[in-house]
PDB file of N, CA and C in Angstrom:
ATOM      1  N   UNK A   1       0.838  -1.187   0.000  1.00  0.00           N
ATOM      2  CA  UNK A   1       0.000   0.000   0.000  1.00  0.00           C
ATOM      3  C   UNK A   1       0.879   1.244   0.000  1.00  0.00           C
ATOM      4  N   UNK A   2       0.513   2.056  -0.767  1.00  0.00           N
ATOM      5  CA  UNK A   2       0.997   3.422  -0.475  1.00  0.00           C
ATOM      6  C   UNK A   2       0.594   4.617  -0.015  1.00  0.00           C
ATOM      7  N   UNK A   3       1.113   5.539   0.258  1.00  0.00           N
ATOM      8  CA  UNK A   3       0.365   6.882   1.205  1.00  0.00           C
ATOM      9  C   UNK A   3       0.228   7.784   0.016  1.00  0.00           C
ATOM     10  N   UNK A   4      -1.109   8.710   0.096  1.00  0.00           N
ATOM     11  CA  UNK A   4      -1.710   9.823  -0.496  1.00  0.00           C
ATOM     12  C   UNK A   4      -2.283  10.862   0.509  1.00  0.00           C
ATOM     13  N   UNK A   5      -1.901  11.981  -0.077  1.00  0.00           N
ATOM     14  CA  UNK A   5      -2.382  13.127   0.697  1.00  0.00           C
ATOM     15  C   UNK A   5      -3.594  13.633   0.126  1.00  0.00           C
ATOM     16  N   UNK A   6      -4.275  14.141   0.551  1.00  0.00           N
ATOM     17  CA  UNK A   6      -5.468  14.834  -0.001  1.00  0.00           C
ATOM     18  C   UNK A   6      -5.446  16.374   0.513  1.00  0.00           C
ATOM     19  N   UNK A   7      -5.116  17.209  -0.274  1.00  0.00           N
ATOM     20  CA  UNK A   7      -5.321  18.321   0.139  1.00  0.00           C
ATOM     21  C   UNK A   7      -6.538  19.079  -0.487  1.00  0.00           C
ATOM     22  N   UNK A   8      -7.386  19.649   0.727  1.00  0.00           N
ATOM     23  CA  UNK A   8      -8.544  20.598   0.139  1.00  0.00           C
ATOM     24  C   UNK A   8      -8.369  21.574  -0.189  1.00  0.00           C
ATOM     25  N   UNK A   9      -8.727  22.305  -1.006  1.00  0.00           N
ATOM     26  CA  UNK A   9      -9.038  23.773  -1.451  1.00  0.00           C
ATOM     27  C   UNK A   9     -10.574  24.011  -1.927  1.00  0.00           C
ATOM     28  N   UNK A  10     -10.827  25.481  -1.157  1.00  0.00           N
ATOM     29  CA  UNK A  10     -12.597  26.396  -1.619  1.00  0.00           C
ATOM     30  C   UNK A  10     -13.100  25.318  -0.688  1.00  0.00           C
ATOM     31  N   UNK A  11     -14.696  25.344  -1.493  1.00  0.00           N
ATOM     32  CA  UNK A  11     -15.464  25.420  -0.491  1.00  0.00           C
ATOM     33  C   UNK A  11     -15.803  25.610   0.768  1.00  0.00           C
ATOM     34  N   UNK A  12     -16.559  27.099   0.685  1.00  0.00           N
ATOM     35  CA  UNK A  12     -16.689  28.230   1.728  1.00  0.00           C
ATOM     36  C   UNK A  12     -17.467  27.747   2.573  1.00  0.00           C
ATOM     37  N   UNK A  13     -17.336  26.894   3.739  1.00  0.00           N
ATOM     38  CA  UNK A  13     -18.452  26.204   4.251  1.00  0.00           C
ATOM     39  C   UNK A  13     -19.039  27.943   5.141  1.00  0.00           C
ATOM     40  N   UNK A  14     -18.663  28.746   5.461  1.00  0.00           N
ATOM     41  CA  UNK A  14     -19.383  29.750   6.525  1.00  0.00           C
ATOM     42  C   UNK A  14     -20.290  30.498   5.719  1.00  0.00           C
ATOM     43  N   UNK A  15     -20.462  30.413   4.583  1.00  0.00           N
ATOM     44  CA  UNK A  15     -21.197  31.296   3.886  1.00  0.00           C
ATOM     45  C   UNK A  15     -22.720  30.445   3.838  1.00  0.00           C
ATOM     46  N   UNK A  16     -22.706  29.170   4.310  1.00  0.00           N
ATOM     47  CA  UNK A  16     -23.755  28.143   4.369  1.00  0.00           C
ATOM     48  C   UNK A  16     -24.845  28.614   5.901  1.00  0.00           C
ATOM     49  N   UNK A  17     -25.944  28.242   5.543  1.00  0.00           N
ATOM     50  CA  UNK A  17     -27.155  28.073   6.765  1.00  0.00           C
ATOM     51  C   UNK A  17     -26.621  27.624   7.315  1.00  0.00           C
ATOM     52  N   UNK A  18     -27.080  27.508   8.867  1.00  0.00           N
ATOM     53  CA  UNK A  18     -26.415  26.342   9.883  1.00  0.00           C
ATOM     54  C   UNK A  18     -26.278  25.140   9.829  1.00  0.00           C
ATOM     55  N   UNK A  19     -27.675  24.983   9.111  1.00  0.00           N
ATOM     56  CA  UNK A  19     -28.166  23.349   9.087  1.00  0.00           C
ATOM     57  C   UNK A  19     -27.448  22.815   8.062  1.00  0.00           C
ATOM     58  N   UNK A  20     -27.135  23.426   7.401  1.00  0.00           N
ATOM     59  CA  UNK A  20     -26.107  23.163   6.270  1.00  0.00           C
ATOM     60  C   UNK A  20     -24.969  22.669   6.568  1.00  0.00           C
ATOM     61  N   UNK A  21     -24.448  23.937   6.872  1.00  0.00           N
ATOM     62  CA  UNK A  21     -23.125  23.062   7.467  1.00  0.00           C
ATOM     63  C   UNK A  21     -23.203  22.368   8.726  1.00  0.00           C
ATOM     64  N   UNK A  22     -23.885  21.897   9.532  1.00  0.00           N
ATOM     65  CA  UNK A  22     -24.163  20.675  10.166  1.00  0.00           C
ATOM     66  C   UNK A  22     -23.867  19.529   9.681  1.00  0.00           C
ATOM     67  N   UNK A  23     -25.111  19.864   8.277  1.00  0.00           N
ATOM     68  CA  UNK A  23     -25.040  18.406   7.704  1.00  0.00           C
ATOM     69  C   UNK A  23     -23.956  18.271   6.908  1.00  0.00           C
ATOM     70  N   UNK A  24     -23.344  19.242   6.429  1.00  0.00           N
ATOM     71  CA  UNK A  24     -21.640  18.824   5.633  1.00  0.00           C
ATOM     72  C   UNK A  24     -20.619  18.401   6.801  1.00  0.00           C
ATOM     73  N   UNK A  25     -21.105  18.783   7.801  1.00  0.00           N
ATOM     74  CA  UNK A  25     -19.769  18.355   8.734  1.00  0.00           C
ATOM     75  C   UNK A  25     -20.152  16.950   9.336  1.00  0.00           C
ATOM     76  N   UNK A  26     -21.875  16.681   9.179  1.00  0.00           N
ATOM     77  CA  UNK A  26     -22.067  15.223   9.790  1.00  0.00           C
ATOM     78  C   UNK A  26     -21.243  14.278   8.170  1.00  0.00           C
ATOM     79  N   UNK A  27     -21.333  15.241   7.331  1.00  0.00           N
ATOM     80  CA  UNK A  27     -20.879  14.196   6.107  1.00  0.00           C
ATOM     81  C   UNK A  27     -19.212  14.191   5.825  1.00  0.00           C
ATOM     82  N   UNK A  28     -18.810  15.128   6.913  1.00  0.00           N
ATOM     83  CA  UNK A  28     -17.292  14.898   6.770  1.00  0.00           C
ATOM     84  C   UNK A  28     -16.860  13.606   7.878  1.00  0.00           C
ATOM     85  N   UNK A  29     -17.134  14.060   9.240  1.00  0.00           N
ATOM     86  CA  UNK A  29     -17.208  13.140  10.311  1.00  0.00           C
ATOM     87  C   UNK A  29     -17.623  11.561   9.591  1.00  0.00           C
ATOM     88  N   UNK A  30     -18.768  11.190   8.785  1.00  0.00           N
ATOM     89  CA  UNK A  30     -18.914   9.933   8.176  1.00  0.00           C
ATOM     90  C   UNK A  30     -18.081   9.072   7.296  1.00  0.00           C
ATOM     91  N   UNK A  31     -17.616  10.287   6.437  1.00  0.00           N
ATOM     92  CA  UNK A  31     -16.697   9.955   5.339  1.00  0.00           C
ATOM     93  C   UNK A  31     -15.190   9.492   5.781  1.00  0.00           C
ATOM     94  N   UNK A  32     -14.486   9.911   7.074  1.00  0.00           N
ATOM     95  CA  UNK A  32     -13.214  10.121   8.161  1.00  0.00           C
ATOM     96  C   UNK A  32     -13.853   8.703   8.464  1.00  0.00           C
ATOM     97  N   UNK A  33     -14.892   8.351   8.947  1.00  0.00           N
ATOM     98  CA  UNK A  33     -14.917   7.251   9.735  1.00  0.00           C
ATOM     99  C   UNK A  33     -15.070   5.752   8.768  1.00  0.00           C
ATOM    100  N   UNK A  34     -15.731   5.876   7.746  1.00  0.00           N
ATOM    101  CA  UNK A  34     -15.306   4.999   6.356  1.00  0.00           C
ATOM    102  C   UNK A  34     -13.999   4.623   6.155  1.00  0.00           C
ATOM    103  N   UNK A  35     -12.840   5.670   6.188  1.00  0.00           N
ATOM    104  CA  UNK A  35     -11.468   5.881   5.929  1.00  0.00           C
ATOM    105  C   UNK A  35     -11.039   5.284   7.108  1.00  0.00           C
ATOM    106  N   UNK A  36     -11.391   5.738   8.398  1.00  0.00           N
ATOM    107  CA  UNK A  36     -11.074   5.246   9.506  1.00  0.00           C
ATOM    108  C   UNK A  36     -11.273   3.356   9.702  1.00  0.00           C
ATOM    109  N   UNK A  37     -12.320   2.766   9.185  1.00  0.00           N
ATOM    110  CA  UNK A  37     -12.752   1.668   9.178  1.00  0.00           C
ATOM    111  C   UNK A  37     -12.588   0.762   8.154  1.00  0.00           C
ATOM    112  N   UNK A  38     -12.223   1.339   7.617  1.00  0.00           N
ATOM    113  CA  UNK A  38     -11.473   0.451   5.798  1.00  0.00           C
ATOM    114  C   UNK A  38      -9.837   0.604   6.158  1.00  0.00           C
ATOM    115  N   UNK A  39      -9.592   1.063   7.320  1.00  0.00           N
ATOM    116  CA  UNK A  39      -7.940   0.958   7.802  1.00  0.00           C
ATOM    117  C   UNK A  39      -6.860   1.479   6.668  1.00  0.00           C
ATOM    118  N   UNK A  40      -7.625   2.834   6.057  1.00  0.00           N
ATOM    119  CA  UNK A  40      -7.059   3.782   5.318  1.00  0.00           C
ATOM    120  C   UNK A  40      -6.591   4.744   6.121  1.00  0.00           C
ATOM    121  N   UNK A  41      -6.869   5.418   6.656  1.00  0.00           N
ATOM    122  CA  UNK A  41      -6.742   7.059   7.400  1.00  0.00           C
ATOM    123  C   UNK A  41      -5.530   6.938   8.325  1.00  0.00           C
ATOM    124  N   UNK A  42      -4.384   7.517   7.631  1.00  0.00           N
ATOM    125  CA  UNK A  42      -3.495   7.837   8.713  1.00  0.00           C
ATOM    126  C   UNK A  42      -3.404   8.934   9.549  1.00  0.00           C
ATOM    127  N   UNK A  43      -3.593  10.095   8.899  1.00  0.00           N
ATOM    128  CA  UNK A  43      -3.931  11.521   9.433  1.00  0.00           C
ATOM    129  C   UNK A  43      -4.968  12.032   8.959  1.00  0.00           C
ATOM    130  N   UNK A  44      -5.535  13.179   9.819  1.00  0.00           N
ATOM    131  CA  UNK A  44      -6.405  14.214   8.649  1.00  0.00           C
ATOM    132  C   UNK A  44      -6.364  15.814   9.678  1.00  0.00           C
ATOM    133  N   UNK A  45      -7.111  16.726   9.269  1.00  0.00           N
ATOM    134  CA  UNK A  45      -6.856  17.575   9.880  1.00  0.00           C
ATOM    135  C   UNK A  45      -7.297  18.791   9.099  1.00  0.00           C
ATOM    136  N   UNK A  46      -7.844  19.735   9.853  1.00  0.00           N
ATOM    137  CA  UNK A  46      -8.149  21.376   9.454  1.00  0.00           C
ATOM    138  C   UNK A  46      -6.922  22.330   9.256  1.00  0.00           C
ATOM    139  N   UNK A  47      -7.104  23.013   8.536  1.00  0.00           N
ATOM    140  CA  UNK A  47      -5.823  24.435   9.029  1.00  0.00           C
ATOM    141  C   UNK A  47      -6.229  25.225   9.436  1.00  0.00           C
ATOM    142  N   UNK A  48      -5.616  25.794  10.398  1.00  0.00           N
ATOM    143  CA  UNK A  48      -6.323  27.640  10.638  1.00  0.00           C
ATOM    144  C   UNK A  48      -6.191  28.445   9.573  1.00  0.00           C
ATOM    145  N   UNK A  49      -6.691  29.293   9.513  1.00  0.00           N
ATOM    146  CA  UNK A  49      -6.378  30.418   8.455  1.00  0.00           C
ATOM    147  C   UNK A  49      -5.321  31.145   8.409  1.00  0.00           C
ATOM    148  N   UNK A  50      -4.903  31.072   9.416  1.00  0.00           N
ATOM    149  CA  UNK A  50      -3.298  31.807   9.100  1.00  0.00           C
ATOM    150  C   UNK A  50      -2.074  31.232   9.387  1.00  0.00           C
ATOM    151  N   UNK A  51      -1.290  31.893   9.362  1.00  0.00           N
ATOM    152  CA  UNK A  51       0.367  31.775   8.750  1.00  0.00           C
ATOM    153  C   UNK A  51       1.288  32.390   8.817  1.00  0.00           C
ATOM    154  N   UNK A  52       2.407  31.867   8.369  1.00  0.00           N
ATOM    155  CA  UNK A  52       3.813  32.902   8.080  1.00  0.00           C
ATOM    156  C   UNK A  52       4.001  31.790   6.708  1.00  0.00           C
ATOM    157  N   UNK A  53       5.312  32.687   6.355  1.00  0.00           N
ATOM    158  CA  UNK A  53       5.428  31.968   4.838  1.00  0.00           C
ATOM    159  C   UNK A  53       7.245  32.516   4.811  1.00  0.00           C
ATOM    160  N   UNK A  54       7.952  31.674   4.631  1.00  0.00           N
ATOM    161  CA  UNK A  54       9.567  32.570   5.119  1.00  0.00           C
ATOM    162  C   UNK A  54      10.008  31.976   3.050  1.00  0.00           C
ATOM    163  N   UNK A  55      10.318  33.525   2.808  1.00  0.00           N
ATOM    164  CA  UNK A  55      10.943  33.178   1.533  1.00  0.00           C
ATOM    165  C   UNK A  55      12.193  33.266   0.974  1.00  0.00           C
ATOM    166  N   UNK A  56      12.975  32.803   0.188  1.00  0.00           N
ATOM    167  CA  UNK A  56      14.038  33.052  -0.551  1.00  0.00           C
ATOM    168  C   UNK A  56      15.482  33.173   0.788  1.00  0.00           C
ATOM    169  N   UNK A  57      16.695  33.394   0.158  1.00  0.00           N
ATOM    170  CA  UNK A  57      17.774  33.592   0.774  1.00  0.00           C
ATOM    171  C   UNK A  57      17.514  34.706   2.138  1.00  0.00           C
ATOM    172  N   UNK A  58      17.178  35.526   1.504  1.00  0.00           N
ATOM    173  CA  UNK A  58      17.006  36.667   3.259  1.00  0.00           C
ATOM    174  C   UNK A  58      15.923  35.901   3.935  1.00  0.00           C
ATOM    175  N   UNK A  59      15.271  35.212   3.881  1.00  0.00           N
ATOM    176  CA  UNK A  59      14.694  34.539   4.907  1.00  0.00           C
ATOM    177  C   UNK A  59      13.015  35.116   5.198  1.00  0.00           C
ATOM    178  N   UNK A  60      12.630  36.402   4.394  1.00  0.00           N
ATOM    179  CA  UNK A  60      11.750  37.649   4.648  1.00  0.00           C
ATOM    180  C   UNK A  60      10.365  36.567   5.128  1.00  0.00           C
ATOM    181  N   UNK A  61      10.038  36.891   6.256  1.00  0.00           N
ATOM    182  CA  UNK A  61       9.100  36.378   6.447  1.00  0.00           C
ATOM    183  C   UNK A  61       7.864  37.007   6.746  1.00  0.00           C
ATOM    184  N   UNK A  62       6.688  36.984   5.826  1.00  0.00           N
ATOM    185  CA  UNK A  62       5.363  37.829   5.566  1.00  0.00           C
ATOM    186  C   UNK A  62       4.421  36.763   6.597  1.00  0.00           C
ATOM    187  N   UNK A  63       2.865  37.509   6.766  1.00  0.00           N
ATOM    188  CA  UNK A  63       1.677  36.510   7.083  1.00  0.00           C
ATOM    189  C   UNK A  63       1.356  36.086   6.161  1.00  0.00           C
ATOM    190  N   UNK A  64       0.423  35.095   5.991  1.00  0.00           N
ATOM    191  CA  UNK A  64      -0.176  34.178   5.296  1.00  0.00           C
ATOM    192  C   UNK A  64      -1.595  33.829   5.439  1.00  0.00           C
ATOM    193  N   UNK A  65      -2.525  33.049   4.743  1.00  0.00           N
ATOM    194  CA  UNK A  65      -2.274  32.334   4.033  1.00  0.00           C
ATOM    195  C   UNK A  65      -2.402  33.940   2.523  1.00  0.00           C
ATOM    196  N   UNK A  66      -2.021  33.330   1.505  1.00  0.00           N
ATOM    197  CA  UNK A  66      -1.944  34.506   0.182  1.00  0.00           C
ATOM    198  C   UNK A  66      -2.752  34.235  -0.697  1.00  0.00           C
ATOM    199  N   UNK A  67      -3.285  33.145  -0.817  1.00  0.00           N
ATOM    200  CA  UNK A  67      -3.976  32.808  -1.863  1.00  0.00           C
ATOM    201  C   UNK A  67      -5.341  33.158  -2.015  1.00  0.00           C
ATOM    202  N   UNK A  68      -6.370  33.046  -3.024  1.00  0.00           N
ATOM    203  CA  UNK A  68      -8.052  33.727  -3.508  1.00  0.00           C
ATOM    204  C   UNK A  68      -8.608  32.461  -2.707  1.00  0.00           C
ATOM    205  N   UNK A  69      -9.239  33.459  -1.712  1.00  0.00           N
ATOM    206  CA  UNK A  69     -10.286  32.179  -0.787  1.00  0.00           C
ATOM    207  C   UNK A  69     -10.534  30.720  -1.498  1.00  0.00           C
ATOM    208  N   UNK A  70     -10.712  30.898  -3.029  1.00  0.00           N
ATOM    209  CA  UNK A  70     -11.064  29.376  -3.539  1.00  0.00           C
ATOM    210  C   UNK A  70      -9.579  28.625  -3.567  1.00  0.00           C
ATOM    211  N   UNK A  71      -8.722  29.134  -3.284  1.00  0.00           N
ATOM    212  CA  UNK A  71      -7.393  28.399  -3.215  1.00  0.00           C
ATOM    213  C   UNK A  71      -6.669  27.938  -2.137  1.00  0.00           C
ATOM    214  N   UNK A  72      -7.028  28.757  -1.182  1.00  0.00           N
ATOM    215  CA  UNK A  72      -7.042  28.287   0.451  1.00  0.00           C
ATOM    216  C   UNK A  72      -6.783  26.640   0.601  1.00  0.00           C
ATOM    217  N   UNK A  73      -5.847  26.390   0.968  1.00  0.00           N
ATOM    218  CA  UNK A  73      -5.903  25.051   1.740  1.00  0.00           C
ATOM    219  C   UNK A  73      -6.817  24.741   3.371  1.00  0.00           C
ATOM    220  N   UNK A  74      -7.515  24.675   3.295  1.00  0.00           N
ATOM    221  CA  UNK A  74      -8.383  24.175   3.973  1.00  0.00           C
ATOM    222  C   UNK A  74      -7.934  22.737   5.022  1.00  0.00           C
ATOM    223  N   UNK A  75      -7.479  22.441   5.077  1.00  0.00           N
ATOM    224  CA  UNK A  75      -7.325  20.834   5.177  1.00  0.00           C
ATOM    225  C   UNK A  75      -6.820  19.727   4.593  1.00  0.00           C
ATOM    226  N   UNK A  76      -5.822  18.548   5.251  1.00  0.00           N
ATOM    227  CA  UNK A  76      -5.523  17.753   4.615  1.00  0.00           C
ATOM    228  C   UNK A  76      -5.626  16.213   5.185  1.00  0.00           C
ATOM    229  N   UNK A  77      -5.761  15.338   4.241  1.00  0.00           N
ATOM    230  CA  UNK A  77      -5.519  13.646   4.976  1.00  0.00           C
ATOM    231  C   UNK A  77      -4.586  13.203   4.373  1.00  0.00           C
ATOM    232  N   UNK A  78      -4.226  11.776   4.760  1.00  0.00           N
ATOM    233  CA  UNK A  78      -2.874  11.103   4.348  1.00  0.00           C
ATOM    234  C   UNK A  78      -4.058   9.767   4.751  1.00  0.00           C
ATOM    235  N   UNK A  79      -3.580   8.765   3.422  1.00  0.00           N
ATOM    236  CA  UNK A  79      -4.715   7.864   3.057  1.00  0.00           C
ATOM    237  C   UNK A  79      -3.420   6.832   2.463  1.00  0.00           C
ATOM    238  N   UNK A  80      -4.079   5.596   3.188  1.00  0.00           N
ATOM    239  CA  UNK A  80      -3.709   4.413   2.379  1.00  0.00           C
ATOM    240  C   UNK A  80      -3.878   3.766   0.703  1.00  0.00           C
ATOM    241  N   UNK A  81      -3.498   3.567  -0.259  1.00  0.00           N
ATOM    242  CA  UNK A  81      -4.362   3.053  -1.212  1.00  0.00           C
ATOM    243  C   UNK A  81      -3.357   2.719  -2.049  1.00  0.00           C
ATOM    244  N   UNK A  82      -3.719   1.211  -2.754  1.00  0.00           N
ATOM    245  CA  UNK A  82      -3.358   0.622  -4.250  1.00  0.00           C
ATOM    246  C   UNK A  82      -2.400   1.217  -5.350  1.00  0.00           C
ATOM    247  N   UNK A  83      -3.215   2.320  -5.477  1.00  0.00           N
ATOM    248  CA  UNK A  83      -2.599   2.919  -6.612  1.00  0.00           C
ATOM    249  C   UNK A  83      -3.459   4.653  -6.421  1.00  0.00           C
ATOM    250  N   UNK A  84      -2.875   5.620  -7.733  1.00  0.00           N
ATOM    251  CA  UNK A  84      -3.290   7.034  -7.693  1.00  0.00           C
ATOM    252  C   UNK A  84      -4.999   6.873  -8.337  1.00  0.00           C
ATOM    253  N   UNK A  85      -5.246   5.925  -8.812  1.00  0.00           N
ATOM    254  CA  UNK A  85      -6.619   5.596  -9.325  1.00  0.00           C
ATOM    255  C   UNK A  85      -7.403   5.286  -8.314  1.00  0.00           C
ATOM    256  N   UNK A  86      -7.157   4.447  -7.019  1.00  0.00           N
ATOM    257  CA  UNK A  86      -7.640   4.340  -5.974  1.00  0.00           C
ATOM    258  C   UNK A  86      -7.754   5.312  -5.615  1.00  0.00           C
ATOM    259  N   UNK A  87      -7.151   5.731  -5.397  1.00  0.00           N
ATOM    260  CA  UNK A  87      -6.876   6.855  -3.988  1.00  0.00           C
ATOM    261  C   UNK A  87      -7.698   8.234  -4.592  1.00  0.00           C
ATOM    262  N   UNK A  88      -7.590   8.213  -6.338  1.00  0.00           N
ATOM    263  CA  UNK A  88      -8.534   8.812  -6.816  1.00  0.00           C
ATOM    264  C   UNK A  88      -9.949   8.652  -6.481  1.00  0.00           C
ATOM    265  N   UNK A  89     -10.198   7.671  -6.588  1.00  0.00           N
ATOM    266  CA  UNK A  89     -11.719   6.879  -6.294  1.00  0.00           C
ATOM    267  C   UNK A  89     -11.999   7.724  -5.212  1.00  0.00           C
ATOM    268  N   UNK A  90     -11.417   6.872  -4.459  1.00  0.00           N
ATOM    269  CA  UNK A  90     -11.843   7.567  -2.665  1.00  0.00           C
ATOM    270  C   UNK A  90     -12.147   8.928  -2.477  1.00  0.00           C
ATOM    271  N   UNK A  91     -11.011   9.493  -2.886  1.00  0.00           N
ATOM    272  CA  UNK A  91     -11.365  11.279  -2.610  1.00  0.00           C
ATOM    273  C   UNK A  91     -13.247  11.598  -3.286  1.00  0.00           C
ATOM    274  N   UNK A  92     -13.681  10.909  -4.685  1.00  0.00           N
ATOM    275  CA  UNK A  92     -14.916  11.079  -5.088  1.00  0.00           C
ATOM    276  C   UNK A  92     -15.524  11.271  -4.080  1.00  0.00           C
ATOM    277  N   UNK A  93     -15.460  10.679  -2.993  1.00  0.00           N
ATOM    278  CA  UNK A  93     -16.224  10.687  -1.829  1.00  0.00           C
ATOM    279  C   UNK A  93     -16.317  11.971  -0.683  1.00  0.00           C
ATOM    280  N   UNK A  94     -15.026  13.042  -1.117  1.00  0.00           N
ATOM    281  CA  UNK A  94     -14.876  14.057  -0.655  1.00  0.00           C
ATOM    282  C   UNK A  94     -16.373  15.132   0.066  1.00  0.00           C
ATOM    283  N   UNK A  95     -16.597  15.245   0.676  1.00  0.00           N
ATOM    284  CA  UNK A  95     -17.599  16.586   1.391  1.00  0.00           C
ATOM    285  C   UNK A  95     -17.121  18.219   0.464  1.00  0.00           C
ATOM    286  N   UNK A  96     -16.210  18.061   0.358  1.00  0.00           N
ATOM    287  CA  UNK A  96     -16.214  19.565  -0.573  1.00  0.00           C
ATOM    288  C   UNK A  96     -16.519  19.712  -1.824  1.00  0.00           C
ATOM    289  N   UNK A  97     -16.809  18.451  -2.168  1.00  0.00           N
ATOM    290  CA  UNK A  97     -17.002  18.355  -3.976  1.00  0.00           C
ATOM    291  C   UNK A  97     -18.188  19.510  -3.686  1.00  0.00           C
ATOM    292  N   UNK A  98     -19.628  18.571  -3.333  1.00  0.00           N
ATOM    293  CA  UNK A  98     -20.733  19.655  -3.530  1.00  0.00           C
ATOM    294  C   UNK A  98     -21.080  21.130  -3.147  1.00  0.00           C
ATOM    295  N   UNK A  99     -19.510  21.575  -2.088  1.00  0.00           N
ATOM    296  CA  UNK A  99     -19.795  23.049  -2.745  1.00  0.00           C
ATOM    297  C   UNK A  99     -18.598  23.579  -3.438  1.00  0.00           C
ATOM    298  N   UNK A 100     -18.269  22.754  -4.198  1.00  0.00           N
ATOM    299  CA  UNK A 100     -17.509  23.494  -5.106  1.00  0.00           C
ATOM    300  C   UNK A 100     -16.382  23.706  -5.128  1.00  0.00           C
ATOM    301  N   UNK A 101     -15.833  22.949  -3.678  1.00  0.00           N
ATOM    302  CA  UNK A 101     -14.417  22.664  -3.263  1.00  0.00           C
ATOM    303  C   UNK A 101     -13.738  21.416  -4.089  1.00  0.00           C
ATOM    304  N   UNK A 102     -12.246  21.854  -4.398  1.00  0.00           N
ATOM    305  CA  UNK A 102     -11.419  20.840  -4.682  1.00  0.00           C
ATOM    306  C   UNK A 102     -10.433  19.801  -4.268  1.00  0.00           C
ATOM    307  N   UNK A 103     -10.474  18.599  -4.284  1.00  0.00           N
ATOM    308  CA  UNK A 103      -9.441  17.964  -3.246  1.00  0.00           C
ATOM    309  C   UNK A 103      -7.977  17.189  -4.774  1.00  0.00           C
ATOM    310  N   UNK A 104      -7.103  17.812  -4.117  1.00  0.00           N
ATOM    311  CA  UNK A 104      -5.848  17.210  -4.931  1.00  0.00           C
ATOM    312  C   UNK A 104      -5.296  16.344  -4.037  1.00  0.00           C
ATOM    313  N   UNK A 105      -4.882  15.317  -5.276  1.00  0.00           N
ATOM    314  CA  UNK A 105      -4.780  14.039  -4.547  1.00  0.00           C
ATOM    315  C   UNK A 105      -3.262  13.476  -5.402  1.00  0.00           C
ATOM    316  N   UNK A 106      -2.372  13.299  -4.271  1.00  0.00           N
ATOM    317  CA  UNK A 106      -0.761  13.536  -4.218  1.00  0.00           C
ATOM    318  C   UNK A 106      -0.194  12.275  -3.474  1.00  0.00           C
ATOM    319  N   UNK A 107       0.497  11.712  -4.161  1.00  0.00           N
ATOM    320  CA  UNK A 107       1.504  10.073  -3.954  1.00  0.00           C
ATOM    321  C   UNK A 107       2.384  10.948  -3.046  1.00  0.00           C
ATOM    322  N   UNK A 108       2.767  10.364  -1.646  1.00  0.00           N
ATOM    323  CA  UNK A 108       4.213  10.772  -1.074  1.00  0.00           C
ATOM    324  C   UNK A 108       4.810   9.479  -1.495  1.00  0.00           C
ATOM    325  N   UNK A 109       6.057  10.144  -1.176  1.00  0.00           N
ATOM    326  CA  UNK A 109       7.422   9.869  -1.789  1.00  0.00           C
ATOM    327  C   UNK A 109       7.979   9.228  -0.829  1.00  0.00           C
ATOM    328  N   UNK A 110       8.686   8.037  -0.171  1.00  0.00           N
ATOM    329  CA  UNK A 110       9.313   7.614   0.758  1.00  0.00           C
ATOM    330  C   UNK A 110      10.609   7.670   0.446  1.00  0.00           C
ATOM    331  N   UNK A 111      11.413   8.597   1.165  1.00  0.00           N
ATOM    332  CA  UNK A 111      12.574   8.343   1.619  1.00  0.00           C
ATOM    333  C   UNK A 111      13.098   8.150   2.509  1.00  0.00           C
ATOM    334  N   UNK A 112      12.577   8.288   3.447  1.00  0.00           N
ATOM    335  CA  UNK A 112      13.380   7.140   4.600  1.00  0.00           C
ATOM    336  C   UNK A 112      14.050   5.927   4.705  1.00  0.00           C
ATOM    337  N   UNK A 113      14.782   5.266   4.973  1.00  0.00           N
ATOM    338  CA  UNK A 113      15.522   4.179   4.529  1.00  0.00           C
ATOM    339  C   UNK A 113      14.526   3.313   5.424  1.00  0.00           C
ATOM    340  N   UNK A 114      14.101   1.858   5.283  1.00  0.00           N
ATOM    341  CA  UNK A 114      13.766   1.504   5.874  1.00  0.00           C
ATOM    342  C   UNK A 114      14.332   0.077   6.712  1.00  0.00           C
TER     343      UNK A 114
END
């Protein structure tokens, strides 16, 4: 098996009714526990909204995050799976698809010696 990250971007869940995002978060909590129970889910996790960001040789370090709200990283998991077609599959199952959020879905790389 190999590890995949899923990183979210957009979907504005605060701009939603309450009940709304209730029910997207009862459908995130469900979807974590699928992952959780198919003995996929190694991590997952929210980001706060902010940041530092340290760039180039002088080191200049600005706040963050910089990007157009729909680009925002939001959140990420680290997922077991087969192959990038799997692991594709799975994300289908994402809570941000239906508002419009995107999840990129990324092979890590092992280098650690083992």
């Amino acid at each position: 098996m190999d590890k995949f990250m899923f990183i979210y971007r957009g979907g504005d869940f605060t701009k939603l009714p309450p009940e709304e995002a209730q029910a997207n978060m009862q459908q995130w909590f469900a979807w974590m526990d699928e992952l959780k129970n198919d003995n996929r889910l190694i991590s997952t996790g929210p980001l706060q909204p902010i940041g530092k960001q340290i760039t180039g040789k002088r080191k200049m370090v600005t706040d963050g995050p910089f990007s157009e709200a729909k680009e925002i990283v939001g959140g990420y998991t680290i997922i077991t799976a087969e192959s990038l077609e799997e692991a594709t599959k799975i994300a289908e199952g994402c809570p941000v698809l239906p508002a419009d959020g995107m999840v990129e879905i990324r092979p890590l790389r092992d280098v650690m010696p083992r």
